[in-house]
N, C-alpha and C. Protein backbone atom coordinates (compact mmCIF):
# COMPACT_ATOMS: atom_id res chain seq x y z
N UNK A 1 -80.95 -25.94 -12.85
CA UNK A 1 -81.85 -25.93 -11.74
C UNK A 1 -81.41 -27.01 -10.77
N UNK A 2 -81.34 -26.39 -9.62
CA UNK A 2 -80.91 -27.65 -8.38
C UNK A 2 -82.05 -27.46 -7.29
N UNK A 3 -82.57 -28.90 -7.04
CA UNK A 3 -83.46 -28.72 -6.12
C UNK A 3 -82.67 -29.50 -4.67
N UNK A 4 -83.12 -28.50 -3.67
CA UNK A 4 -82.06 -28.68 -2.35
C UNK A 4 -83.59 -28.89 -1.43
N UNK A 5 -83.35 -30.04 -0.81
CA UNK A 5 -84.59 -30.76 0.16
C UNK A 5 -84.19 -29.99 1.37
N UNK A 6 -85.01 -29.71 2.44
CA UNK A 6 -85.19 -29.13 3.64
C UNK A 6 -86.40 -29.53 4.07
N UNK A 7 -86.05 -28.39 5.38
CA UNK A 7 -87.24 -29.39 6.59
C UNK A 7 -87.59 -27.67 6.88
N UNK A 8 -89.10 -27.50 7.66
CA UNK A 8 -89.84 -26.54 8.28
C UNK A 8 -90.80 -25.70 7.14
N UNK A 9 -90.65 -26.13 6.18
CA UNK A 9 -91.81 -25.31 5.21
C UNK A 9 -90.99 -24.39 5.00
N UNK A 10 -89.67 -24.18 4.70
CA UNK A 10 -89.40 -23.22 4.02
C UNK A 10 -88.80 -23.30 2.41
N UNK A 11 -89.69 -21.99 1.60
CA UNK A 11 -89.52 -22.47 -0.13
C UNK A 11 -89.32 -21.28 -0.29
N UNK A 12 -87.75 -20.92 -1.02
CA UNK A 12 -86.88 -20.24 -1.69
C UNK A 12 -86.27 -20.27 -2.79
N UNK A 13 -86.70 -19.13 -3.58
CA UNK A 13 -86.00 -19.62 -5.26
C UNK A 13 -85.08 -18.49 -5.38
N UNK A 14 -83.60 -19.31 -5.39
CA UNK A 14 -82.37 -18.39 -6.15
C UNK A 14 -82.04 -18.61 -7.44
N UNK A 15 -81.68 -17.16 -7.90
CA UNK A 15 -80.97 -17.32 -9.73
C UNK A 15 -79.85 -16.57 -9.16
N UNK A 16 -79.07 -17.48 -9.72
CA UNK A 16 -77.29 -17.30 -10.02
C UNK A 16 -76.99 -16.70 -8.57
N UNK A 17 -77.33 -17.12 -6.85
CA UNK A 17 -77.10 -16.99 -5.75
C UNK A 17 -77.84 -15.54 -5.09
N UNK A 18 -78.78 -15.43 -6.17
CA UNK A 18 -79.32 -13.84 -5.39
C UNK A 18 -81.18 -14.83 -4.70
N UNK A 19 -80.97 -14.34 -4.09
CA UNK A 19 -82.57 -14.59 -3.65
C UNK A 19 -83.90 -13.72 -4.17
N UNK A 20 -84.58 -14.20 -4.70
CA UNK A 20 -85.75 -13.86 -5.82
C UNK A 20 -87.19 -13.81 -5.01
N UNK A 21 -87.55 -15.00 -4.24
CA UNK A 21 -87.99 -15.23 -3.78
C UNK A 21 -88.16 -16.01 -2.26
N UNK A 22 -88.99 -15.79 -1.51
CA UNK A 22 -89.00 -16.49 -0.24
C UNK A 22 -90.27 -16.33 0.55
N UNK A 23 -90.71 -18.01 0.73
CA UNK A 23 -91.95 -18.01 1.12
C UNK A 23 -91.97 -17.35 2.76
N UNK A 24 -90.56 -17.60 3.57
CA UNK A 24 -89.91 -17.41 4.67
C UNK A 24 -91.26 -15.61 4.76
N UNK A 25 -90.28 -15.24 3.94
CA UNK A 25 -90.88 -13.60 4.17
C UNK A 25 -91.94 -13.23 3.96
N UNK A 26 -92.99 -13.63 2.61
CA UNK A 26 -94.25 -13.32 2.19
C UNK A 26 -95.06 -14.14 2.81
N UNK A 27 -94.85 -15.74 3.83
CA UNK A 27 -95.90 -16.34 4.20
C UNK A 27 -96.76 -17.03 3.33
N UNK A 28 -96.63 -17.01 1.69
CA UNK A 28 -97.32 -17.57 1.04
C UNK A 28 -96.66 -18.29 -0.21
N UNK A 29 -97.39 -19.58 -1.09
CA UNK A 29 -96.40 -20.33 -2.06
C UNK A 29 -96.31 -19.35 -3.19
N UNK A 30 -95.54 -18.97 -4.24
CA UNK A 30 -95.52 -18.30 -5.06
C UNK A 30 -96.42 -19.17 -6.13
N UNK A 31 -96.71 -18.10 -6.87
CA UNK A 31 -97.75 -18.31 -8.60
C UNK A 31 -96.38 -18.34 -9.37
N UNK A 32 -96.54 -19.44 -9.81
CA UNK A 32 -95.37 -19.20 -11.31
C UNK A 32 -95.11 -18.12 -11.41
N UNK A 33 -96.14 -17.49 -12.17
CA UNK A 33 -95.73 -15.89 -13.04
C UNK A 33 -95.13 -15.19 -12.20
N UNK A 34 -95.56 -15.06 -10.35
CA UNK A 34 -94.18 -14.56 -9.41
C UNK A 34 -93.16 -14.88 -9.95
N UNK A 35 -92.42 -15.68 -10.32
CA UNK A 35 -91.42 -15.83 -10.15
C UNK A 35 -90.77 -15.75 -11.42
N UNK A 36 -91.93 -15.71 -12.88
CA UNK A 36 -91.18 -15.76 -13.76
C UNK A 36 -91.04 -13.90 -14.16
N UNK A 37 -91.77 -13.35 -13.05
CA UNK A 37 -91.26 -11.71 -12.77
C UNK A 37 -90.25 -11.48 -12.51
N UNK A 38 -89.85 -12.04 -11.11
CA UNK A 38 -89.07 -12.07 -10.37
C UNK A 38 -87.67 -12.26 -11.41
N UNK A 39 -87.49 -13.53 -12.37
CA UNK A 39 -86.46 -13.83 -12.82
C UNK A 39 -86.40 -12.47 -14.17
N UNK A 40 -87.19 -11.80 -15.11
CA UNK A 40 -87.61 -11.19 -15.74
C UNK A 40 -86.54 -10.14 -15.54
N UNK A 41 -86.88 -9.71 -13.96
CA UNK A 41 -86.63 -8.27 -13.45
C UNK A 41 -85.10 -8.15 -13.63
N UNK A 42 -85.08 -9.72 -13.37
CA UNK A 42 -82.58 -9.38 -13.02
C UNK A 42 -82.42 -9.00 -14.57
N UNK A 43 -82.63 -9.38 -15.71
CA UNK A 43 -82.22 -8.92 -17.21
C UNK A 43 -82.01 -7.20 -16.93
């Protein structure tokens, strides 16, 4: 896990360079379990 600092409120979670998530697009912070879907789904 690498956490990469930025500026404008934007929060994005990549696994292995694919994009999973992005607050950019939905407008809202993810729930854990988003994301532990999200990672679930690539298997």
């Amino acid at each position: 896990m690498e956490l990469i600092p930025a500026s404008g409120g934007i929060f994005e979670v990549t696994v292995n360079g694919a994009l999973i998530y992005s607050k950019k697009d939905t407008g809202k912070f993810p729930k854990n379990q988003e994301i532990i879907d999200s990672m679930d789904a690539m298997k």
